[in-house]
Structure formats: C-alpha cells, structure tokens
PDB file of N, CA and C in Angstrom:
ATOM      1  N   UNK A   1       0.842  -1.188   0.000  1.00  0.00           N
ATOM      2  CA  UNK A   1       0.000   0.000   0.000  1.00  0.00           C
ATOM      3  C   UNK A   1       0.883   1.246   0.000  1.00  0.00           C
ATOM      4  N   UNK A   2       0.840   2.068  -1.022  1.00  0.00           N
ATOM      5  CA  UNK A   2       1.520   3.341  -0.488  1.00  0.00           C
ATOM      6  C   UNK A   2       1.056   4.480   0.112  1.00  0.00           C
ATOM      7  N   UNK A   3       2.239   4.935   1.179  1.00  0.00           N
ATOM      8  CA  UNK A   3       1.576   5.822   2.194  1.00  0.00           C
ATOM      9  C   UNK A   3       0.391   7.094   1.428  1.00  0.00           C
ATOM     10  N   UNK A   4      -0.291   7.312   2.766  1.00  0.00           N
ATOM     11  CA  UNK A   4      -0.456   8.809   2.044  1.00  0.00           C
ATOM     12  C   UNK A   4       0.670   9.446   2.051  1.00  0.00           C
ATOM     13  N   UNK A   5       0.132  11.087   0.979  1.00  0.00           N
ATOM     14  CA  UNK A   5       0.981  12.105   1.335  1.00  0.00           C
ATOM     15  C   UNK A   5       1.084  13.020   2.384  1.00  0.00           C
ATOM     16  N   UNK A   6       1.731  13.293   3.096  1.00  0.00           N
ATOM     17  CA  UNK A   6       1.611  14.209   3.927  1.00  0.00           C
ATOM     18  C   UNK A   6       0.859  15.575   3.893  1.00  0.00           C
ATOM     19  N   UNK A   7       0.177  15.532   4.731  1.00  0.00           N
ATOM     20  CA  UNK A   7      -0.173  17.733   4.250  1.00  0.00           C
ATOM     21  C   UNK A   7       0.509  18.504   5.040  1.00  0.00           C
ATOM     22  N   UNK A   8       0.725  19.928   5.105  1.00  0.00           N
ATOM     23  CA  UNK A   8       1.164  20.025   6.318  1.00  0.00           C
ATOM     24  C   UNK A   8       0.642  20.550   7.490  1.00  0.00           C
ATOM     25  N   UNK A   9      -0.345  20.810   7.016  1.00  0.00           N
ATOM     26  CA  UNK A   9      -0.675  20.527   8.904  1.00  0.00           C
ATOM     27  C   UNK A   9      -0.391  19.390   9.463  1.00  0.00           C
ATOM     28  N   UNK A  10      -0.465  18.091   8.993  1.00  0.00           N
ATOM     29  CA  UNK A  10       0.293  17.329   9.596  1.00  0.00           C
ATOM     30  C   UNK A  10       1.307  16.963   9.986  1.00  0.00           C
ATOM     31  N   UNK A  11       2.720  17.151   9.159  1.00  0.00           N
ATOM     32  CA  UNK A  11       3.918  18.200   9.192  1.00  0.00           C
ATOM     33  C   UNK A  11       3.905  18.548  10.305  1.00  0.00           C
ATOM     34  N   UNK A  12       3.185  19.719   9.793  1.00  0.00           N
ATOM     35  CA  UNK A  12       3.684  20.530  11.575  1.00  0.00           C
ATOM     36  C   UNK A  12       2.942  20.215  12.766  1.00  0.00           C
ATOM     37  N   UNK A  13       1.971  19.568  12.998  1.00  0.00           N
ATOM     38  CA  UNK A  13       1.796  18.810  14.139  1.00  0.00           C
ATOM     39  C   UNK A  13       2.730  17.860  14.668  1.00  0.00           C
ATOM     40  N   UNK A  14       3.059  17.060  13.842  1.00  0.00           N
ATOM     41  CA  UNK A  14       4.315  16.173  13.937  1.00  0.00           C
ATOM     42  C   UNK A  14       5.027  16.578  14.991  1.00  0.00           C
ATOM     43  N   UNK A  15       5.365  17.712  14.178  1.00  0.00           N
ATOM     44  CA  UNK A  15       6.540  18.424  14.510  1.00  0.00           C
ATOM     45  C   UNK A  15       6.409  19.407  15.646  1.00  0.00           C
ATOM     46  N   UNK A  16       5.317  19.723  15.721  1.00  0.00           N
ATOM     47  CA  UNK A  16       5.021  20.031  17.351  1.00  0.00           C
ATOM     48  C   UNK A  16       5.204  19.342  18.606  1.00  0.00           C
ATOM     49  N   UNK A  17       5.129  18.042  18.193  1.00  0.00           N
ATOM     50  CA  UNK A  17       4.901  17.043  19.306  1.00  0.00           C
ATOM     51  C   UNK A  17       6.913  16.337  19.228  1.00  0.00           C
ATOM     52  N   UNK A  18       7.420  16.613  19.053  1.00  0.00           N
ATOM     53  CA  UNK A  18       8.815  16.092  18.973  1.00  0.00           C
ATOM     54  C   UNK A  18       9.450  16.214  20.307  1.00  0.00           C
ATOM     55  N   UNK A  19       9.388  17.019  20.996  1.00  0.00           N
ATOM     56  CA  UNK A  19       9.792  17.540  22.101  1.00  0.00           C
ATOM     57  C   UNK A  19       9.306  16.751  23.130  1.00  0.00           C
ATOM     58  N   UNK A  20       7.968  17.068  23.468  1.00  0.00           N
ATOM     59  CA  UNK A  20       7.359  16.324  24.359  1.00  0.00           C
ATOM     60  C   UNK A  20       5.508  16.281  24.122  1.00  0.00           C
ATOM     61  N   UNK A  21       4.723  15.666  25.150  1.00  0.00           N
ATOM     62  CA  UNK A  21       3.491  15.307  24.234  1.00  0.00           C
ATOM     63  C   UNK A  21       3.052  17.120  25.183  1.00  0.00           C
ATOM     64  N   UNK A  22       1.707  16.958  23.847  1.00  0.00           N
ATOM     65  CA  UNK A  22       1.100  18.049  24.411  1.00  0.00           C
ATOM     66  C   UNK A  22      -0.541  18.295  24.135  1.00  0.00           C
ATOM     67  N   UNK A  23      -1.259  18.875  24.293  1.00  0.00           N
ATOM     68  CA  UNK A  23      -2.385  19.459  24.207  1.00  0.00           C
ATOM     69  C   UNK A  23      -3.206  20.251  23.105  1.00  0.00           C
ATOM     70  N   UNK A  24      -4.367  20.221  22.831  1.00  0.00           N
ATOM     71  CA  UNK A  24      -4.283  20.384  21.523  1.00  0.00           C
ATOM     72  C   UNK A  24      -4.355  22.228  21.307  1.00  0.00           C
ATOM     73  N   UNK A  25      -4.678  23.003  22.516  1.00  0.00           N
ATOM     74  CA  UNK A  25      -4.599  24.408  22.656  1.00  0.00           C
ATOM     75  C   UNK A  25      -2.884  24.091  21.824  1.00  0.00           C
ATOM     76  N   UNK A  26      -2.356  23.493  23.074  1.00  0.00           N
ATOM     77  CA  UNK A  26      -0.783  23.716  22.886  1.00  0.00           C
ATOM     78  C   UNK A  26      -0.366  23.646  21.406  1.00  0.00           C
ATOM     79  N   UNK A  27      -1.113  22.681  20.875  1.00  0.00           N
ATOM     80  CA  UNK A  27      -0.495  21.958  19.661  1.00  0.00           C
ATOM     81  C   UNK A  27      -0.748  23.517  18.806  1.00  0.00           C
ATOM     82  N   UNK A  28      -2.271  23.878  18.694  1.00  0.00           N
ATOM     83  CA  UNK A  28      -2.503  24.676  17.478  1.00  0.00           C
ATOM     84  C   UNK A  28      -1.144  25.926  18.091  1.00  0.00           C
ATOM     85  N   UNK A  29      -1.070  26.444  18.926  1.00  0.00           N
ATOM     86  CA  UNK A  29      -0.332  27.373  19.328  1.00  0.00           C
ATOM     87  C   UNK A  29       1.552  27.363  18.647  1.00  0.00           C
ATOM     88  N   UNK A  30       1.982  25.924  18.655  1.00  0.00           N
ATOM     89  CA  UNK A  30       3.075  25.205  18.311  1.00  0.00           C
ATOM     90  C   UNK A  30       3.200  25.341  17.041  1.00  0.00           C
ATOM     91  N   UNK A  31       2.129  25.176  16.316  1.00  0.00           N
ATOM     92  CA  UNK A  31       2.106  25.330  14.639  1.00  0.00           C
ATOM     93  C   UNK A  31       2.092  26.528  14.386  1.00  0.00           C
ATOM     94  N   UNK A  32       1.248  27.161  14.850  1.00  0.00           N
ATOM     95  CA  UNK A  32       1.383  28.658  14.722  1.00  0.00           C
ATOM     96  C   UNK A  32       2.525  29.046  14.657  1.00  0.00           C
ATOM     97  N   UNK A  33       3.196  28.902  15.491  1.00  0.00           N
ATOM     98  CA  UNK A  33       4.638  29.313  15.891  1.00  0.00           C
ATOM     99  C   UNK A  33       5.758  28.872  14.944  1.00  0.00           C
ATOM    100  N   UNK A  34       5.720  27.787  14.957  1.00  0.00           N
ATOM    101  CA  UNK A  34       6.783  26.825  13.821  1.00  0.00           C
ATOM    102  C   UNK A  34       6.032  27.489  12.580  1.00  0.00           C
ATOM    103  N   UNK A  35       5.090  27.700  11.987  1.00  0.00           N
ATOM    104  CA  UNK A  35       5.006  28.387  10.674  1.00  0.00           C
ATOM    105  C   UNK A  35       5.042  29.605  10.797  1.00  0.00           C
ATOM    106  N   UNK A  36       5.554  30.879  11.512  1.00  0.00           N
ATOM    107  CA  UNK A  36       5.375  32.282  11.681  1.00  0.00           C
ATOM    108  C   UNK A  36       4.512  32.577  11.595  1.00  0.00           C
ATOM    109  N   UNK A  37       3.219  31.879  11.627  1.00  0.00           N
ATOM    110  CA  UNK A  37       1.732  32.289  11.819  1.00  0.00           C
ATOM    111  C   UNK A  37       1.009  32.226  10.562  1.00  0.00           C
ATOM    112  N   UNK A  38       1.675  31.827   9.712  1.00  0.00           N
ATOM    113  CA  UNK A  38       1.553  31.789   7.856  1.00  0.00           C
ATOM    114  C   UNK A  38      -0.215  30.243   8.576  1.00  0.00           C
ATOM    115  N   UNK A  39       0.138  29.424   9.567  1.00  0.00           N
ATOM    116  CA  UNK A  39      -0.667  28.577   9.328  1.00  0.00           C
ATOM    117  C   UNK A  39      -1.353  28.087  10.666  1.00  0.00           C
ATOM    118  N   UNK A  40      -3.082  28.617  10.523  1.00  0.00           N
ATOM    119  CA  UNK A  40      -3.305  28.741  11.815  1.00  0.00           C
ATOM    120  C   UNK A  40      -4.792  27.794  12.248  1.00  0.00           C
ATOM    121  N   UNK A  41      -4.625  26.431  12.588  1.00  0.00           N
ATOM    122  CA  UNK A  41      -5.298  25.322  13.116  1.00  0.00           C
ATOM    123  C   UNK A  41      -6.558  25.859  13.599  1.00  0.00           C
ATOM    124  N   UNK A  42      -7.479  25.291  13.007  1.00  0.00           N
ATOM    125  CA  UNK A  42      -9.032  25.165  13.666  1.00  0.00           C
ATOM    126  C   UNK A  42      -9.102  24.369  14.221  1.00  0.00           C
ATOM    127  N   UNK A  43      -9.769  24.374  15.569  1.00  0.00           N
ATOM    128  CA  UNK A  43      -9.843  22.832  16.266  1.00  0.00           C
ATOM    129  C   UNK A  43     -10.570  21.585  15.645  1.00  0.00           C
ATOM    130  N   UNK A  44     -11.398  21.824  14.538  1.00  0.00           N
ATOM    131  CA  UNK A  44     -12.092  21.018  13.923  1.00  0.00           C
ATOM    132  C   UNK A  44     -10.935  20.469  12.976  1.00  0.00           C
ATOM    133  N   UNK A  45     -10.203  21.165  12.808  1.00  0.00           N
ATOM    134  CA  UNK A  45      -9.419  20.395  11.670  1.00  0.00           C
ATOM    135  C   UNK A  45      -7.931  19.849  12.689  1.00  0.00           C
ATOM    136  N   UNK A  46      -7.788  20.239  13.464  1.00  0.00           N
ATOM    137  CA  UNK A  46      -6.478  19.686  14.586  1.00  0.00           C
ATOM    138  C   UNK A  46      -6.646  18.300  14.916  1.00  0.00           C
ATOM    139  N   UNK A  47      -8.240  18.179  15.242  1.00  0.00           N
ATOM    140  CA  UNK A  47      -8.634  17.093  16.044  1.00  0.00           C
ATOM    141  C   UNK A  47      -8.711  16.066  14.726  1.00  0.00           C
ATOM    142  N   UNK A  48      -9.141  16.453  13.472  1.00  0.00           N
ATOM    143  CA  UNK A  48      -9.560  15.846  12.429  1.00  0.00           C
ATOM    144  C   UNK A  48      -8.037  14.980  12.123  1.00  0.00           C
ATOM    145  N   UNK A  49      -7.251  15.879  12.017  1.00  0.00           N
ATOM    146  CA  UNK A  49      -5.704  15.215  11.338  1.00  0.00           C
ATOM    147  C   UNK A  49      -5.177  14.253  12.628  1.00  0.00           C
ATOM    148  N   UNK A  50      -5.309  14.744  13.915  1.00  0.00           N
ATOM    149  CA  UNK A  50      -4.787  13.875  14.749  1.00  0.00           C
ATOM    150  C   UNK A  50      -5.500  13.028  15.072  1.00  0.00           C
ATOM    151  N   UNK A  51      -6.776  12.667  14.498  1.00  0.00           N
ATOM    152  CA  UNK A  51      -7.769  11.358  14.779  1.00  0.00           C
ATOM    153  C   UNK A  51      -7.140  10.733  13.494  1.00  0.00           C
ATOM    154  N   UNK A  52      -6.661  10.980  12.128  1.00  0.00           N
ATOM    155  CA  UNK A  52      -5.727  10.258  11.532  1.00  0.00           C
ATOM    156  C   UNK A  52      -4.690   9.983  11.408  1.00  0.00           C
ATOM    157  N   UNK A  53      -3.675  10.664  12.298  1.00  0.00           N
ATOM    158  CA  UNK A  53      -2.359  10.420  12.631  1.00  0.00           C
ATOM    159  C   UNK A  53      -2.240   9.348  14.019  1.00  0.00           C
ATOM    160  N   UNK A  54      -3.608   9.247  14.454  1.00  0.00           N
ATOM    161  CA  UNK A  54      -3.493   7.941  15.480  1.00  0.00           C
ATOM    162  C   UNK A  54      -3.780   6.713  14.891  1.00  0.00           C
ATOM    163  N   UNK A  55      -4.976   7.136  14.025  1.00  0.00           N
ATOM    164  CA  UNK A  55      -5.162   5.632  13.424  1.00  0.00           C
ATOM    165  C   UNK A  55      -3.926   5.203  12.823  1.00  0.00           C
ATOM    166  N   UNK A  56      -3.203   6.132  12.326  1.00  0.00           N
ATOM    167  CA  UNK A  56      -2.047   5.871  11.241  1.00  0.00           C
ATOM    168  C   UNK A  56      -0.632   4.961  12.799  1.00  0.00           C
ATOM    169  N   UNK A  57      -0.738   5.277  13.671  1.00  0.00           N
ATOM    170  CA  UNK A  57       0.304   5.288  14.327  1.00  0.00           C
ATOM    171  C   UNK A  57       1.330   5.999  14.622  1.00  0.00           C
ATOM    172  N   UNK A  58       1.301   7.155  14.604  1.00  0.00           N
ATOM    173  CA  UNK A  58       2.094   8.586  14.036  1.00  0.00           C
ATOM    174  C   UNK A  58       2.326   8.461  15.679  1.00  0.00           C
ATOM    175  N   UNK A  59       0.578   9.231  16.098  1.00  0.00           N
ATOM    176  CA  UNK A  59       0.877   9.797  17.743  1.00  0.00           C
ATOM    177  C   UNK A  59      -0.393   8.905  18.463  1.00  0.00           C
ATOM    178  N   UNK A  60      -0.168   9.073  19.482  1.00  0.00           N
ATOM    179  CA  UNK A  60      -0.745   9.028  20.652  1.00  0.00           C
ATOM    180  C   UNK A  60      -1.241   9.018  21.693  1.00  0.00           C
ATOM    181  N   UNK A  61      -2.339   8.778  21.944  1.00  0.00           N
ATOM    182  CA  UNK A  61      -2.721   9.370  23.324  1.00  0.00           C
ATOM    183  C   UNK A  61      -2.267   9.329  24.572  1.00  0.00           C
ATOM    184  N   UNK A  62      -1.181  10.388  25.055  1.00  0.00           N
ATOM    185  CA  UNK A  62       0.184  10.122  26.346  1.00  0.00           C
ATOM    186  C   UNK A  62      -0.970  10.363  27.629  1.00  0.00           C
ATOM    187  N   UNK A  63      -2.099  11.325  28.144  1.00  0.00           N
ATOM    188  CA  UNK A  63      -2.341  11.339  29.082  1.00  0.00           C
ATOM    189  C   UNK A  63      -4.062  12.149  29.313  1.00  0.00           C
ATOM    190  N   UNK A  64      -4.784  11.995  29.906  1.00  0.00           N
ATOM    191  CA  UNK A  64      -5.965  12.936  30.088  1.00  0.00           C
ATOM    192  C   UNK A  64      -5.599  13.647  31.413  1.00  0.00           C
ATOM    193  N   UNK A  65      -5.985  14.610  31.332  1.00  0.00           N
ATOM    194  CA  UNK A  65      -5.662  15.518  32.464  1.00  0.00           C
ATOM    195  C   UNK A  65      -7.440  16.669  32.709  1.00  0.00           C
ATOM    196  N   UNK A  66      -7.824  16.552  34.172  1.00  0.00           N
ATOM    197  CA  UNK A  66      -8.703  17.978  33.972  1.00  0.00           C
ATOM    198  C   UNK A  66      -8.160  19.073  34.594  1.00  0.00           C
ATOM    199  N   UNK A  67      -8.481  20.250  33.510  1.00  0.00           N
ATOM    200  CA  UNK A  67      -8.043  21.394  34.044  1.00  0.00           C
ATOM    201  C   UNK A  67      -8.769  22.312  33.922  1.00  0.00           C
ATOM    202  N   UNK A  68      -9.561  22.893  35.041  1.00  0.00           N
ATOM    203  CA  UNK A  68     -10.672  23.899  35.429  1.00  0.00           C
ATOM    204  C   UNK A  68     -12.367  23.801  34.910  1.00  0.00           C
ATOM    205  N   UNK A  69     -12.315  22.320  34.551  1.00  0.00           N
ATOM    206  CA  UNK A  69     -13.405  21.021  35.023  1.00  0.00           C
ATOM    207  C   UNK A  69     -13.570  21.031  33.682  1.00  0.00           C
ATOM    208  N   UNK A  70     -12.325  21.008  32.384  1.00  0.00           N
ATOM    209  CA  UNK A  70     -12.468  20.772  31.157  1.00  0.00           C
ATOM    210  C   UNK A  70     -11.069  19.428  31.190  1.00  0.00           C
ATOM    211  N   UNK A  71     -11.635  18.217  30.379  1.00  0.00           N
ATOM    212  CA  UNK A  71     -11.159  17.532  29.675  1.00  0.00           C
ATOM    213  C   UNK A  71      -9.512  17.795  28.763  1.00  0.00           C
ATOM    214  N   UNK A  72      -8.636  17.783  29.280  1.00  0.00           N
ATOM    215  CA  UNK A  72      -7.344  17.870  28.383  1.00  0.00           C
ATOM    216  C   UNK A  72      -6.831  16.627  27.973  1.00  0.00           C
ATOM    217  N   UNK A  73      -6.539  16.609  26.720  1.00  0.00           N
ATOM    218  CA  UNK A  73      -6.129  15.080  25.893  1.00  0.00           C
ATOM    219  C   UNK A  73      -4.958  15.489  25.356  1.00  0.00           C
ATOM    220  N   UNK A  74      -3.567  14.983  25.831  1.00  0.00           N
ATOM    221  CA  UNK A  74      -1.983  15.121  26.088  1.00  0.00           C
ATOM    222  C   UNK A  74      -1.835  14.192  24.355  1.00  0.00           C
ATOM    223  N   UNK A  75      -1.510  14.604  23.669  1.00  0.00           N
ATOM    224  CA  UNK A  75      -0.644  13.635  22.550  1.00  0.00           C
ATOM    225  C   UNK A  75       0.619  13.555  22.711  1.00  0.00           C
ATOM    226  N   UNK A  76       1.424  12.308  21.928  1.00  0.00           N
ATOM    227  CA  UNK A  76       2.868  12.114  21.773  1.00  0.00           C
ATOM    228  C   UNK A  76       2.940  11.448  20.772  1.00  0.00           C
ATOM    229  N   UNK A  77       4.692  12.168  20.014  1.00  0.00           N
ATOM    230  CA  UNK A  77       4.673  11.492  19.065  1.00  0.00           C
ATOM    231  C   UNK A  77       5.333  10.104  19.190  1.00  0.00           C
ATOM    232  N   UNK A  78       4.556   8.789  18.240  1.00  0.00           N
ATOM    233  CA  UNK A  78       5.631   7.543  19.052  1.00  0.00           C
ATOM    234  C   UNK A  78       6.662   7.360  17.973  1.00  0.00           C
ATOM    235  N   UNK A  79       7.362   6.131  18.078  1.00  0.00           N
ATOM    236  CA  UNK A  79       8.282   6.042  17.222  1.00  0.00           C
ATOM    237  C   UNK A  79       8.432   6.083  15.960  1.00  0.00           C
ATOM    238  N   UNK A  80       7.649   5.778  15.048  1.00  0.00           N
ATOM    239  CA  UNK A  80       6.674   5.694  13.670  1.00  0.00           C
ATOM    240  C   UNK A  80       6.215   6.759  13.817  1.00  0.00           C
ATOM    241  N   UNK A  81       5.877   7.324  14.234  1.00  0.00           N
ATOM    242  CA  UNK A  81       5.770   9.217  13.670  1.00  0.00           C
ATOM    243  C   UNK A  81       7.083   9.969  13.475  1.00  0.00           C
ATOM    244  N   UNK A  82       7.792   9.484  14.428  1.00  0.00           N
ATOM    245  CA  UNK A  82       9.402  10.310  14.136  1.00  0.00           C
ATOM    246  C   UNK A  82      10.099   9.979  13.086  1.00  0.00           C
ATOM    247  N   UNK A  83       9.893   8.554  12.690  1.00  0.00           N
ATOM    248  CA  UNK A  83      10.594   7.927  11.802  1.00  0.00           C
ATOM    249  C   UNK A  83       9.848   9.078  10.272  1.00  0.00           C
ATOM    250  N   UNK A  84       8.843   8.629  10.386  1.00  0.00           N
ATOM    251  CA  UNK A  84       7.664   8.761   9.301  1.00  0.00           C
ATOM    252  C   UNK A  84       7.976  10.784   9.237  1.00  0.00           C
ATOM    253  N   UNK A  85       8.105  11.583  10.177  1.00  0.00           N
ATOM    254  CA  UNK A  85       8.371  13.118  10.164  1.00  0.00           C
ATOM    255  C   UNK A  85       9.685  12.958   9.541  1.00  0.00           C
ATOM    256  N   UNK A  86      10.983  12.205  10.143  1.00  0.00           N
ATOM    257  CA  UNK A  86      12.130  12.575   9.180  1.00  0.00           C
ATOM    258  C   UNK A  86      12.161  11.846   8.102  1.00  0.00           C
ATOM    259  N   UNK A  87      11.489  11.228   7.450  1.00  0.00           N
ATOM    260  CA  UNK A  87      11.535  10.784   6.115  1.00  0.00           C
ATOM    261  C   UNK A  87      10.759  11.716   5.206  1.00  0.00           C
ATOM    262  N   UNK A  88       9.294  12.503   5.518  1.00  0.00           N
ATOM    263  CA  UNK A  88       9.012  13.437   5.475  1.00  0.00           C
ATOM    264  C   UNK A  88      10.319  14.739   4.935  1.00  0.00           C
ATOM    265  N   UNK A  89      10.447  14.821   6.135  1.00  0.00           N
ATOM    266  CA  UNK A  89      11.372  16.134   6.039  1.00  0.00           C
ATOM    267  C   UNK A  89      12.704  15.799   5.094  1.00  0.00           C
ATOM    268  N   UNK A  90      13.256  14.662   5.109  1.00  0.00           N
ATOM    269  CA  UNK A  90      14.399  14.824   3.769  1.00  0.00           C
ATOM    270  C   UNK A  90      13.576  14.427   2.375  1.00  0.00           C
ATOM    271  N   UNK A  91      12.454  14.342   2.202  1.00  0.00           N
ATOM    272  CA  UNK A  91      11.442  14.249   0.818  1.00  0.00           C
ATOM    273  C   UNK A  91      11.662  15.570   0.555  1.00  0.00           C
ATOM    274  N   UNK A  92      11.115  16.170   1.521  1.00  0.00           N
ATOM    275  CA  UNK A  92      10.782  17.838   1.607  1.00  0.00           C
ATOM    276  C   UNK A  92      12.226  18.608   1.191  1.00  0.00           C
ATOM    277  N   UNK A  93      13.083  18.673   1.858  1.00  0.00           N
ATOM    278  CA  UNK A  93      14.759  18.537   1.926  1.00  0.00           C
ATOM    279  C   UNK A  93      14.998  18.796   0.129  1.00  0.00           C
ATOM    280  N   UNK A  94      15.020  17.705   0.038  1.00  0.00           N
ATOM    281  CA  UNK A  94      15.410  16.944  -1.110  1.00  0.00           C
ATOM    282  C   UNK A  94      14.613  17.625  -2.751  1.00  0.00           C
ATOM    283  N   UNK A  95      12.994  17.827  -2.736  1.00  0.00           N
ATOM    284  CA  UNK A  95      12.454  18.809  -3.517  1.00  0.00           C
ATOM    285  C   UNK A  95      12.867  19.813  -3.711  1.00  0.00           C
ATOM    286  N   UNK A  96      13.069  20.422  -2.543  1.00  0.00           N
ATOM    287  CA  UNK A  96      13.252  21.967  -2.511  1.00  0.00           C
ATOM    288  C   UNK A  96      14.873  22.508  -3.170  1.00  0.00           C
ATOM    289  N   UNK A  97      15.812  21.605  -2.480  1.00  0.00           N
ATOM    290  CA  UNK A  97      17.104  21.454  -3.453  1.00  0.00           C
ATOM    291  C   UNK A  97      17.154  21.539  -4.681  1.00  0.00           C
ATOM    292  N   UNK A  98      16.048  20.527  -5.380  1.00  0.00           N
ATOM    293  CA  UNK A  98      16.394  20.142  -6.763  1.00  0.00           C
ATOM    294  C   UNK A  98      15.641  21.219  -7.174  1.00  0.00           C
ATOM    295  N   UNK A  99      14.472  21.823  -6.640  1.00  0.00           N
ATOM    296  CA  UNK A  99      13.973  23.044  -7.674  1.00  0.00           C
ATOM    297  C   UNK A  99      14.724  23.933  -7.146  1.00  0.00           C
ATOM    298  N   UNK A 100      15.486  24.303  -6.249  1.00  0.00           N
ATOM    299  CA  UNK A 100      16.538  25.588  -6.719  1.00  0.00           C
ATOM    300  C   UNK A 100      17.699  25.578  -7.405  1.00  0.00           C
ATOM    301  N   UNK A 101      18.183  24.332  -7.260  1.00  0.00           N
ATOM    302  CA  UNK A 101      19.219  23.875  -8.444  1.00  0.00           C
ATOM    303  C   UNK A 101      18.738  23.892 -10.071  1.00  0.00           C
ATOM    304  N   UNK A 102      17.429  23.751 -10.049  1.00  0.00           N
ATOM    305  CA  UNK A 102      17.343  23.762 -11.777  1.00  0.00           C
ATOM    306  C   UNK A 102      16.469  25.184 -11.765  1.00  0.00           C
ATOM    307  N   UNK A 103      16.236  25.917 -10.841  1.00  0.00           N
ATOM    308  CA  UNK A 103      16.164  27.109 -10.916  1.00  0.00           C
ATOM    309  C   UNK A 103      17.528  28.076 -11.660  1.00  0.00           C
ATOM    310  N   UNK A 104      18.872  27.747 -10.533  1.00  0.00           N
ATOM    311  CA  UNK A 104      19.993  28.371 -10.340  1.00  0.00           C
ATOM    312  C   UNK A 104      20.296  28.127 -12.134  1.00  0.00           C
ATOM    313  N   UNK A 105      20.073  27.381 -12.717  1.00  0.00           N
ATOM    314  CA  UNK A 105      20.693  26.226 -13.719  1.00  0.00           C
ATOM    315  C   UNK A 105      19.951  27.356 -14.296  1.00  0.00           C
ATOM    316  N   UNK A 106      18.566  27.749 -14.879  1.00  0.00           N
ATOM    317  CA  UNK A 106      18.002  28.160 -15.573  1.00  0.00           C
ATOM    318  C   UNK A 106      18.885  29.703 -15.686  1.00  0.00           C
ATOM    319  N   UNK A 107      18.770  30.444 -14.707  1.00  0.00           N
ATOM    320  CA  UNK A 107      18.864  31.679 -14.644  1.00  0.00           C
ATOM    321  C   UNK A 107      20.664  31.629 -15.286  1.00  0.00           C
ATOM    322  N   UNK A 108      21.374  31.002 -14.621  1.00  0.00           N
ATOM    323  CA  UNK A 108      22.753  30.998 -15.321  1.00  0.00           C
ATOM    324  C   UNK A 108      22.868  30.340 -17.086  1.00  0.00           C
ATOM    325  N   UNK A 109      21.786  29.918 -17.747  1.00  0.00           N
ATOM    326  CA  UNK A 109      21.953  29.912 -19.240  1.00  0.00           C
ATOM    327  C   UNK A 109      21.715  31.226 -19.720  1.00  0.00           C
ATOM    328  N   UNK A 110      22.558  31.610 -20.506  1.00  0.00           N
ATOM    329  CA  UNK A 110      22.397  32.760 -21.799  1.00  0.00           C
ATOM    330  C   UNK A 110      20.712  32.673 -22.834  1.00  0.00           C
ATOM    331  N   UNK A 111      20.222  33.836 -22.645  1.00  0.00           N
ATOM    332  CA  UNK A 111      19.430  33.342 -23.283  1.00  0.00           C
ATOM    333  C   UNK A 111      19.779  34.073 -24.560  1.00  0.00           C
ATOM    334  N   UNK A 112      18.979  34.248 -25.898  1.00  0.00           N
ATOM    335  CA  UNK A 112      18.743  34.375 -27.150  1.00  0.00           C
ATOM    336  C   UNK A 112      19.859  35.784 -27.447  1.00  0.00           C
ATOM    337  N   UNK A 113      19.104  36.757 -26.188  1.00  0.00           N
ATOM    338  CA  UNK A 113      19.583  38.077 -26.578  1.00  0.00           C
ATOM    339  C   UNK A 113      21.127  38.192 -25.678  1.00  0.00           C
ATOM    340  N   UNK A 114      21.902  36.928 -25.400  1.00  0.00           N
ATOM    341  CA  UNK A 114      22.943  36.975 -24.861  1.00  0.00           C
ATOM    342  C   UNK A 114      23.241  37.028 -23.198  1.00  0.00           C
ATOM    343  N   UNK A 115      22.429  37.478 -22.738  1.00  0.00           N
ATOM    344  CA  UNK A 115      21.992  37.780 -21.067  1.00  0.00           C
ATOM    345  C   UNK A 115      21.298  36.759 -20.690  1.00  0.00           C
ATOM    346  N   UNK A 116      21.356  36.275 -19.252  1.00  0.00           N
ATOM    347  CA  UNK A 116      20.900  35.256 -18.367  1.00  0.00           C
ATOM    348  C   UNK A 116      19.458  35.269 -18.343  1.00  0.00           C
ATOM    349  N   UNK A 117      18.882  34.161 -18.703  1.00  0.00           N
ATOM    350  CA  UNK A 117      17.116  33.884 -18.768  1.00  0.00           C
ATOM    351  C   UNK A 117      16.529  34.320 -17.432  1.00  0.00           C
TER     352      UNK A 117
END
C-alpha cells in the first residue's frame, strides 16, 4: 500500500509534538509558531488530522488531564511518527534542493539576446 501524502498541517503537528506530548490548545499554538503564523489550526481540523495520525500510528494518546473542570487530551509522538516526520522532512529537503538547483541552472543559461534567462 503506499503511504499517504503528507499535508502540512500534519507536518507541523508532527513536529510540534517532537519535544514532548502536548495538548491540543498547545499543539494549534506550536504550529502557529513553527510556521510564523503563515498557518493557523481550527480545532475542527487539529482534532480531524490527529484522529488520523493515530489511526495511522504517528501519535498518541500520552495522558488525560482535567483542568478547570475541562477535559485535556496530552498527545505524543511515538516512534513511527518520528521515523515517518524525518523521512518526510528529507522528501521535503530533497524537492526543494532540486527546484533551486534547476532554478539556479536556468537563470545561469544565456538566453537568445545573450543575457541570463
């Protein structure tokens, strides 16, 4: 079966949770942050990706906690999410290289009228 693709909000949830597990206030707050705010989590869609990043085995549920007589649900990422984020990230790595290299490539050919395309 081949994997899905990643999106990134999932990405950066991932990648929120690397450190240690956390909360999903915490989480959207984490993404926020790790994207300069370019990308900013609805809880409908937080809860949505991390109800498929569990089924997937990515993360998991580290702890319930109440705090001020609300329900807190702690995620972590387990081992197969870390694995699965840095394989991710040198895909990612690895794209972004090759389109600035055949970027760089483009702009350094001569074009028609003698000057760089």
């Amino acid at each position: 079966m081949t994997p899905r693709a990643m999106t990134e909000p999932a990405f950066l949830i991932l990648t929120a949770l690397v450190d240690e597990p956390c909360h999903g206030y915490g989480i959207v707050r984490e993404v926020e942050r790790l994207s300069g705010g370019r990308v900013q989590l609805k809880v409908g869609t937080l809860y949505g990706v991390l109800d498929r990043l569990a089924g997937d085995g990515l993360v998991a549920l580290d702890r319930e906690e109440v705090q001020q007589g609300r329900l807190r649900r702690y995620y972590r990422l387990t081992d197969s999410g870390s694995r699965t984020l840095e394989a991710e990230a040198v895909r990612l790595a690895e794209n972004a290289r090759t389109a600035v290299d055949r970027l760089r490539a483009r702009h350094a050919r001569p074009t028609a009228a003698g000057g760089p395309a």
